[in-house]
C-alpha atoms as a PDB file:
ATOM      1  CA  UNK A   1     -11.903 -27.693  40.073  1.00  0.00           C
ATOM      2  CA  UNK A   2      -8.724 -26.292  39.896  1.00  0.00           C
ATOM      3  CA  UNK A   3      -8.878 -23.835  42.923  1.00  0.00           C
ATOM      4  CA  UNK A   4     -10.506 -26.633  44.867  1.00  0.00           C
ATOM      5  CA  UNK A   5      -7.457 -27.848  47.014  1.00  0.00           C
ATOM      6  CA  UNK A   6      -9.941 -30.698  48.669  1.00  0.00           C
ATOM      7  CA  UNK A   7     -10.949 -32.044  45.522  1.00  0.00           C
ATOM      8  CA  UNK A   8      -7.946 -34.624  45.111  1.00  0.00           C
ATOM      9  CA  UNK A   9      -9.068 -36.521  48.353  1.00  0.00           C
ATOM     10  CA  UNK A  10     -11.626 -37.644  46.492  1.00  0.00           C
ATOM     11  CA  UNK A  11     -10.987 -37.913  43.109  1.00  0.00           C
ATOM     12  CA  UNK A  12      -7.614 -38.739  43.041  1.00  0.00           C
ATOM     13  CA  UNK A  13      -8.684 -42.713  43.946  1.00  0.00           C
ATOM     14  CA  UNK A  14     -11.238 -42.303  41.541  1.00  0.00           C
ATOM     15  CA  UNK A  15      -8.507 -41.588  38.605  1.00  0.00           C
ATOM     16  CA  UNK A  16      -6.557 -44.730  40.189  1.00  0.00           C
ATOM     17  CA  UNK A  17      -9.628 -46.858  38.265  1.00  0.00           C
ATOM     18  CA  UNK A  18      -7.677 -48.485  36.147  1.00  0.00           C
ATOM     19  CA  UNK A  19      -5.014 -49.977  38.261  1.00  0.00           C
ATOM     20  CA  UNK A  20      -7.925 -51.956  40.305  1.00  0.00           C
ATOM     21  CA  UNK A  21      -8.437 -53.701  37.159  1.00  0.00           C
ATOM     22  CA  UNK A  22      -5.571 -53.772  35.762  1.00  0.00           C
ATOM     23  CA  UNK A  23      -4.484 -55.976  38.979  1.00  0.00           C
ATOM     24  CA  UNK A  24      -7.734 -58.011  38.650  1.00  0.00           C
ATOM     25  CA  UNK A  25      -7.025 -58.690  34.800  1.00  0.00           C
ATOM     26  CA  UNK A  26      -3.485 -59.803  36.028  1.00  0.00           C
ATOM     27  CA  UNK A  27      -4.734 -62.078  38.972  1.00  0.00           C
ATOM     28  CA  UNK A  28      -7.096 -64.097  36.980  1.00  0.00           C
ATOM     29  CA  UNK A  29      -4.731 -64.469  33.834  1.00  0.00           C
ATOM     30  CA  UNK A  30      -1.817 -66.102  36.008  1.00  0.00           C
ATOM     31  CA  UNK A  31      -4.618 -67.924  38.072  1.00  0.00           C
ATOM     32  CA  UNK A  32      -4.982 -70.150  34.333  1.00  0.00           C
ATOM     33  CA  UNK A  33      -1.865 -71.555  35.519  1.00  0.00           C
ATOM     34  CA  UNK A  34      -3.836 -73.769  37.854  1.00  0.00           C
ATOM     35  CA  UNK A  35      -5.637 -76.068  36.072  1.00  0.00           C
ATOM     36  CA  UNK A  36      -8.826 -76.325  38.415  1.00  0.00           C
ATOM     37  CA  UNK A  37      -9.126 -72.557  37.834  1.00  0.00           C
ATOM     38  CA  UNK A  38      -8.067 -72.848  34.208  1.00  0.00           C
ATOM     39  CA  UNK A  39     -11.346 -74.973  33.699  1.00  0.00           C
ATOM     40  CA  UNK A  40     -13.562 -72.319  35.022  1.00  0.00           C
ATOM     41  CA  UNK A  41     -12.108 -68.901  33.904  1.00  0.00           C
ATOM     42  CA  UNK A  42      -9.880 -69.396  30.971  1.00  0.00           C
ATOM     43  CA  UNK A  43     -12.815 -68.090  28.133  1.00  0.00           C
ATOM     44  CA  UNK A  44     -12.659 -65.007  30.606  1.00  0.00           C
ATOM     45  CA  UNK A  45      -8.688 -65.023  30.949  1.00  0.00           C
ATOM     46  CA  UNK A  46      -8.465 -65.405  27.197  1.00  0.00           C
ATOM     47  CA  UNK A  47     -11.023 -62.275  26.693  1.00  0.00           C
ATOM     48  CA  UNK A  48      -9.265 -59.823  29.094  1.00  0.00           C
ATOM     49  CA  UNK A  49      -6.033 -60.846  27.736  1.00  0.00           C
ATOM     50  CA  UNK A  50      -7.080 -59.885  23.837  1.00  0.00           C
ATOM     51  CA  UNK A  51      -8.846 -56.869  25.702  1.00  0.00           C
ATOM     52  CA  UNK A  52      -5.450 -55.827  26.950  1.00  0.00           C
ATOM     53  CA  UNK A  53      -4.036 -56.530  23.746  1.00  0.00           C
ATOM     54  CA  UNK A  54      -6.508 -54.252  21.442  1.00  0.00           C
ATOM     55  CA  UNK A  55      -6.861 -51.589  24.515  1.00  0.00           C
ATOM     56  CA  UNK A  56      -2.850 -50.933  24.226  1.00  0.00           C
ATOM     57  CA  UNK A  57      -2.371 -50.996  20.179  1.00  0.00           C
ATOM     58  CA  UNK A  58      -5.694 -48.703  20.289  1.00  0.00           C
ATOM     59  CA  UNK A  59      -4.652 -46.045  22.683  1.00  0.00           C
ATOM     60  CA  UNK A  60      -0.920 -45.794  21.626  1.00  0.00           C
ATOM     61  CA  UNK A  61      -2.005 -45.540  17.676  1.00  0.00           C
ATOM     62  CA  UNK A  62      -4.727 -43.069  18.868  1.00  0.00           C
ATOM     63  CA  UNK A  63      -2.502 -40.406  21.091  1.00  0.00           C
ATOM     64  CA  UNK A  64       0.036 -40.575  18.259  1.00  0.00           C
ATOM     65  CA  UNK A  65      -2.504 -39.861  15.315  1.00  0.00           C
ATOM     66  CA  UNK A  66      -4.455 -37.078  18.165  1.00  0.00           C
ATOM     67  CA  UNK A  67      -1.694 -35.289  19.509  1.00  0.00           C
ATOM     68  CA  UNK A  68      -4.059 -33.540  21.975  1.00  0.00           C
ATOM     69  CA  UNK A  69      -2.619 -30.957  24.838  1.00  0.00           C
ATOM     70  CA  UNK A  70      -3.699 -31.411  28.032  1.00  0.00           C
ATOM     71  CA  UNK A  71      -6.051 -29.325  30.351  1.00  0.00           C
ATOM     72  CA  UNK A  72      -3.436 -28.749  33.547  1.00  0.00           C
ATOM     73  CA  UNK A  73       0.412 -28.695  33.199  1.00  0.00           C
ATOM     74  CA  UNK A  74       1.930 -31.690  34.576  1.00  0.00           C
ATOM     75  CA  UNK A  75       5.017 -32.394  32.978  1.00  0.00           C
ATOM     76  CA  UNK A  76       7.824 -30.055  34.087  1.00  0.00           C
ATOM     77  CA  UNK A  77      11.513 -30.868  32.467  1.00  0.00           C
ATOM     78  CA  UNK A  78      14.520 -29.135  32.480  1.00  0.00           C
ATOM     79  CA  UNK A  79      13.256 -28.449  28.530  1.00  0.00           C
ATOM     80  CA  UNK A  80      10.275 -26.779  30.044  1.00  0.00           C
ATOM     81  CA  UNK A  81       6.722 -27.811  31.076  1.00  0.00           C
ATOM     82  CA  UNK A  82       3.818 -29.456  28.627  1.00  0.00           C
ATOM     83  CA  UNK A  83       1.792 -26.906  27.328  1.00  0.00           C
ATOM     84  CA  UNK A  84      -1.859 -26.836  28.899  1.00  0.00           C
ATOM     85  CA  UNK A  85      -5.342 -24.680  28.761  1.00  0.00           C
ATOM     86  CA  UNK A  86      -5.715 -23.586  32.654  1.00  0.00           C
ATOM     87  CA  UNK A  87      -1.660 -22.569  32.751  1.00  0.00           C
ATOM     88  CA  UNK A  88      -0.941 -21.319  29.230  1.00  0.00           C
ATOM     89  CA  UNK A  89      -4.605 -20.930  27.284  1.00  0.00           C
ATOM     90  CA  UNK A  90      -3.229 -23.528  24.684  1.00  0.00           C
ATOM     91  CA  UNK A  91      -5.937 -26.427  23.819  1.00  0.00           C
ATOM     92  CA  UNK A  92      -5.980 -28.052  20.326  1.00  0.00           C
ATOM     93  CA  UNK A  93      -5.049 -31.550  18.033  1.00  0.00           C
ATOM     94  CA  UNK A  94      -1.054 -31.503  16.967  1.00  0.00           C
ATOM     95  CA  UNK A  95      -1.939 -34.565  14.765  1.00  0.00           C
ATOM     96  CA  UNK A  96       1.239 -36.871  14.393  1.00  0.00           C
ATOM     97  CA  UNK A  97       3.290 -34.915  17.004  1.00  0.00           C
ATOM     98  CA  UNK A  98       5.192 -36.943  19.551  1.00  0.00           C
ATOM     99  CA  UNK A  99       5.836 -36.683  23.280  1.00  0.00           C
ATOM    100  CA  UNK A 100       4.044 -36.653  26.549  1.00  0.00           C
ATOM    101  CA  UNK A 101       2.679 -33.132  25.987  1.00  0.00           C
ATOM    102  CA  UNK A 102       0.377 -34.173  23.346  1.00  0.00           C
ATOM    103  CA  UNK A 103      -0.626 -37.829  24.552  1.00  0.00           C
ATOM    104  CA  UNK A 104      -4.250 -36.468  26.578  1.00  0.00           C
ATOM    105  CA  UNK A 105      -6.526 -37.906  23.738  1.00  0.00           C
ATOM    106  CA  UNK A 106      -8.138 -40.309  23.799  1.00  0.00           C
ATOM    107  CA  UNK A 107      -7.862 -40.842  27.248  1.00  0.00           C
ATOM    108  CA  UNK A 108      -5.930 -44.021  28.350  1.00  0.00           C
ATOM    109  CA  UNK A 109      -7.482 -44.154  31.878  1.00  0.00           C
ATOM    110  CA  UNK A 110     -11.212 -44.010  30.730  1.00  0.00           C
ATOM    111  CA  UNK A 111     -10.048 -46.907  27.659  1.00  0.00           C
ATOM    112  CA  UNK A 112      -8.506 -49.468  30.134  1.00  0.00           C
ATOM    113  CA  UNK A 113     -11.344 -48.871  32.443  1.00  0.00           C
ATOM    114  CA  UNK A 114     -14.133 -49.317  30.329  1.00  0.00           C
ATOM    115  CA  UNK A 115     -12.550 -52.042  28.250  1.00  0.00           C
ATOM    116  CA  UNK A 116     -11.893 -54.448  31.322  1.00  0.00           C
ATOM    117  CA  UNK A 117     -14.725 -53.345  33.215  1.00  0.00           C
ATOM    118  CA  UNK A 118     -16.963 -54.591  29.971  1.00  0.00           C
ATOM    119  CA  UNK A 119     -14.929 -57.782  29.974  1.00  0.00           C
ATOM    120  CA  UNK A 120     -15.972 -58.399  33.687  1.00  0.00           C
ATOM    121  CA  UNK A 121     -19.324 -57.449  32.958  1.00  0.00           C
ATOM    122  CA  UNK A 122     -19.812 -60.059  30.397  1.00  0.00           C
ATOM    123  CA  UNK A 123     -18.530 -62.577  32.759  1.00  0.00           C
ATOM    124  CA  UNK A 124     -20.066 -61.384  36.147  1.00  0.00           C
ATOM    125  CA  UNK A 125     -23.076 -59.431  34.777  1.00  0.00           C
ATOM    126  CA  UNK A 126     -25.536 -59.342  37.863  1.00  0.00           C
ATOM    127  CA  UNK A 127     -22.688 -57.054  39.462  1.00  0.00           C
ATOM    128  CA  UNK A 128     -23.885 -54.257  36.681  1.00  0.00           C
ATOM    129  CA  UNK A 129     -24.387 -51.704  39.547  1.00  0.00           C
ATOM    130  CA  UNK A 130     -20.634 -52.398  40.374  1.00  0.00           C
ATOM    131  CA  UNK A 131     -19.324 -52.198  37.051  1.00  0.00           C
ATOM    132  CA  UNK A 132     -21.011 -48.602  36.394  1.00  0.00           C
ATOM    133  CA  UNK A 133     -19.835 -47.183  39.346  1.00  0.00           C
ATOM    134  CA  UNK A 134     -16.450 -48.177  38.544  1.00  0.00           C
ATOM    135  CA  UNK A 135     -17.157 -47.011  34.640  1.00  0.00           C
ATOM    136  CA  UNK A 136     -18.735 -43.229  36.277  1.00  0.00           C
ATOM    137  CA  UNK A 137     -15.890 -43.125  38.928  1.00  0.00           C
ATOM    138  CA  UNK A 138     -12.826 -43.530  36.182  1.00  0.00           C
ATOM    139  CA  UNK A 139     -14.190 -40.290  34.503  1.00  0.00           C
ATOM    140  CA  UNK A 140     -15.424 -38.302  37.750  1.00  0.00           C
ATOM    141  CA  UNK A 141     -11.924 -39.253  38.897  1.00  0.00           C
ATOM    142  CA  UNK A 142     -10.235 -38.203  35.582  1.00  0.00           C
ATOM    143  CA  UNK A 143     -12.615 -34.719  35.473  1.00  0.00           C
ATOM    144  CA  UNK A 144     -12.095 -33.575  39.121  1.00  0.00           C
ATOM    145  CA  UNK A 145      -8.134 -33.911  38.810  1.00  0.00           C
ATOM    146  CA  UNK A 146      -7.863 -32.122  35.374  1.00  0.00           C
ATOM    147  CA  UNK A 147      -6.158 -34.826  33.422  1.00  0.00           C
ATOM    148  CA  UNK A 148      -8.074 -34.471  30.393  1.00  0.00           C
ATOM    149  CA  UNK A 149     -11.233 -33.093  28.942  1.00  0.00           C
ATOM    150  CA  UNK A 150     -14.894 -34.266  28.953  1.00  0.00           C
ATOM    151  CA  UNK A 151     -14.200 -35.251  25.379  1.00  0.00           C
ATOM    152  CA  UNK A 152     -10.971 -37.355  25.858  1.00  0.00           C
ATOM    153  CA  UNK A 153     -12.948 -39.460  28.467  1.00  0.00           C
ATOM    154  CA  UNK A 154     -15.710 -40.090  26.160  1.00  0.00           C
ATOM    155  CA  UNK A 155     -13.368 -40.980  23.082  1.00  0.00           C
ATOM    156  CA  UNK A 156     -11.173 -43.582  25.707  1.00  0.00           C
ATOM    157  CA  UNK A 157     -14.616 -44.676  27.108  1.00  0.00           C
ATOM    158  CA  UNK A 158     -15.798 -45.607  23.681  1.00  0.00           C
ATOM    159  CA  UNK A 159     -12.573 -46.951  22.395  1.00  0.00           C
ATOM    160  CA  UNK A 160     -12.507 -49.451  25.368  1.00  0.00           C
ATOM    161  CA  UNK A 161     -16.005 -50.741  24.784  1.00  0.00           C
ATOM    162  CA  UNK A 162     -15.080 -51.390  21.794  1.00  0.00           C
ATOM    163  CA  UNK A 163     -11.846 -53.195  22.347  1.00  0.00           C
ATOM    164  CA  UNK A 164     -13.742 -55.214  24.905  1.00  0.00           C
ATOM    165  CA  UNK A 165     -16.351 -56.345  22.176  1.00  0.00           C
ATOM    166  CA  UNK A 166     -14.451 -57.208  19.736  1.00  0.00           C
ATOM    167  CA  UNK A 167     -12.292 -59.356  22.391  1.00  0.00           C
ATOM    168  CA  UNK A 168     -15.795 -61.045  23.533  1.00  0.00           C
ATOM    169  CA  UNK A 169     -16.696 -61.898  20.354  1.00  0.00           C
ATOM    170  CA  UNK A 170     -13.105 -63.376  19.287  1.00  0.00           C
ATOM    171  CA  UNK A 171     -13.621 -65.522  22.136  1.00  0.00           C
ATOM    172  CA  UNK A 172     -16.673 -66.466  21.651  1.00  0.00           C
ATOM    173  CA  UNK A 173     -16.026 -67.531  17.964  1.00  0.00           C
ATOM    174  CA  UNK A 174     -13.254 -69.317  19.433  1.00  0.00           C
ATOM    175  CA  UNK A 175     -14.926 -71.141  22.111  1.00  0.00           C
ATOM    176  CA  UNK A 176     -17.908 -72.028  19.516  1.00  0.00           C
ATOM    177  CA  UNK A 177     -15.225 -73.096  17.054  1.00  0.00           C
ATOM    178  CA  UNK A 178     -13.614 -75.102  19.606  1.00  0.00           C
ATOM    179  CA  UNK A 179     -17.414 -76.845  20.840  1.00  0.00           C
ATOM    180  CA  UNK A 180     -18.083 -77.776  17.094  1.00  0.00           C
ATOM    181  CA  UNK A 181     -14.723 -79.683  16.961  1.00  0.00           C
ATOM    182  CA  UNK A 182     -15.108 -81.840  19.901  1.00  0.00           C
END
């Protein structure tokens, strides 16, 4: 992949997954402002909005705890460039270390994509076919660029359906709990 010049035409907008939702999450959050909308989405704002919530206190704690190099070089500073396992052979867990050089697991691409592509599954689920392509594209995208390794994808993939449950079933409690009181 990483003598294959051609390969970023097509997965470079594959590893752009996340800002799709990301912009979709936004959109129907600040559409709650309207009440007609409000009335039909807000259970599904309010889900997406704990999902973005968990998905950021998840991924930060996690690439802090990991400390995982990355598999290409990317970073170059006037302190040097971010040590990786195509340009310098170095792969391996630096638990607790800080900085951009160690931040490649889990993966925060494959967690916000799988976490609010869960969230729109629960609400929209007959468009399953579109919410695994979008789930398989994230980590072919993420793969064919080299930005991290098979494992960091699963490990962000996993993290982010797990956010996204335990958002959907906040919000359901809450909407039950609500129900009961009226």
């Amino acid at each position: 992949m990483h003598l294959n010049s051609h390969a970023s035409d097509i997965f470079k907008p594959l590893s752009q997954m996340p800002l799709l939702f990301e912009s979709l999450t936004a959109i129907f959050i600040l559409g709650c402002f309207s009440p007609k909308f409000r009335q039909n989405y807000a259970p599904f704002a309010l889900a997406l909005t704990f999902t973005v919530i968990s998905a950021t206190i998840v991924r930060l704690g996690a690439k802090f705890i990991f400390g995982r190099t990355w598999p290409e070089t990317w970073l170059h500073t006037e302190a040097g460039s971010n040590p990786s396992w195509i340009h310098n052979g170095v792969e391996g867990f630096h638990p607790f270390t800080m900085g951009a050089a160690y931040n490649s697991f889990p993966s925060g691409h494959a967690l916000f994509t799988f976490a609010l592509v869960s969230v729109f599954w629960w609400r929209f689920p007959k468009l399953y076919w579109l919410w695994m392509l979008a789930m398989l594209g994230a980590i072919a995208g993420q793969l064919g660029q080299n930005y991290h390794f098979l494992g960091d994808l699963l490990a962000g993939a996993t993290l982010g359906v797990l956010c996204a449950q335990l958002s959907i079933a906040l919000c359901e409690k809450r909407l039950k709990h609500r129900t009961k009181s009226k």
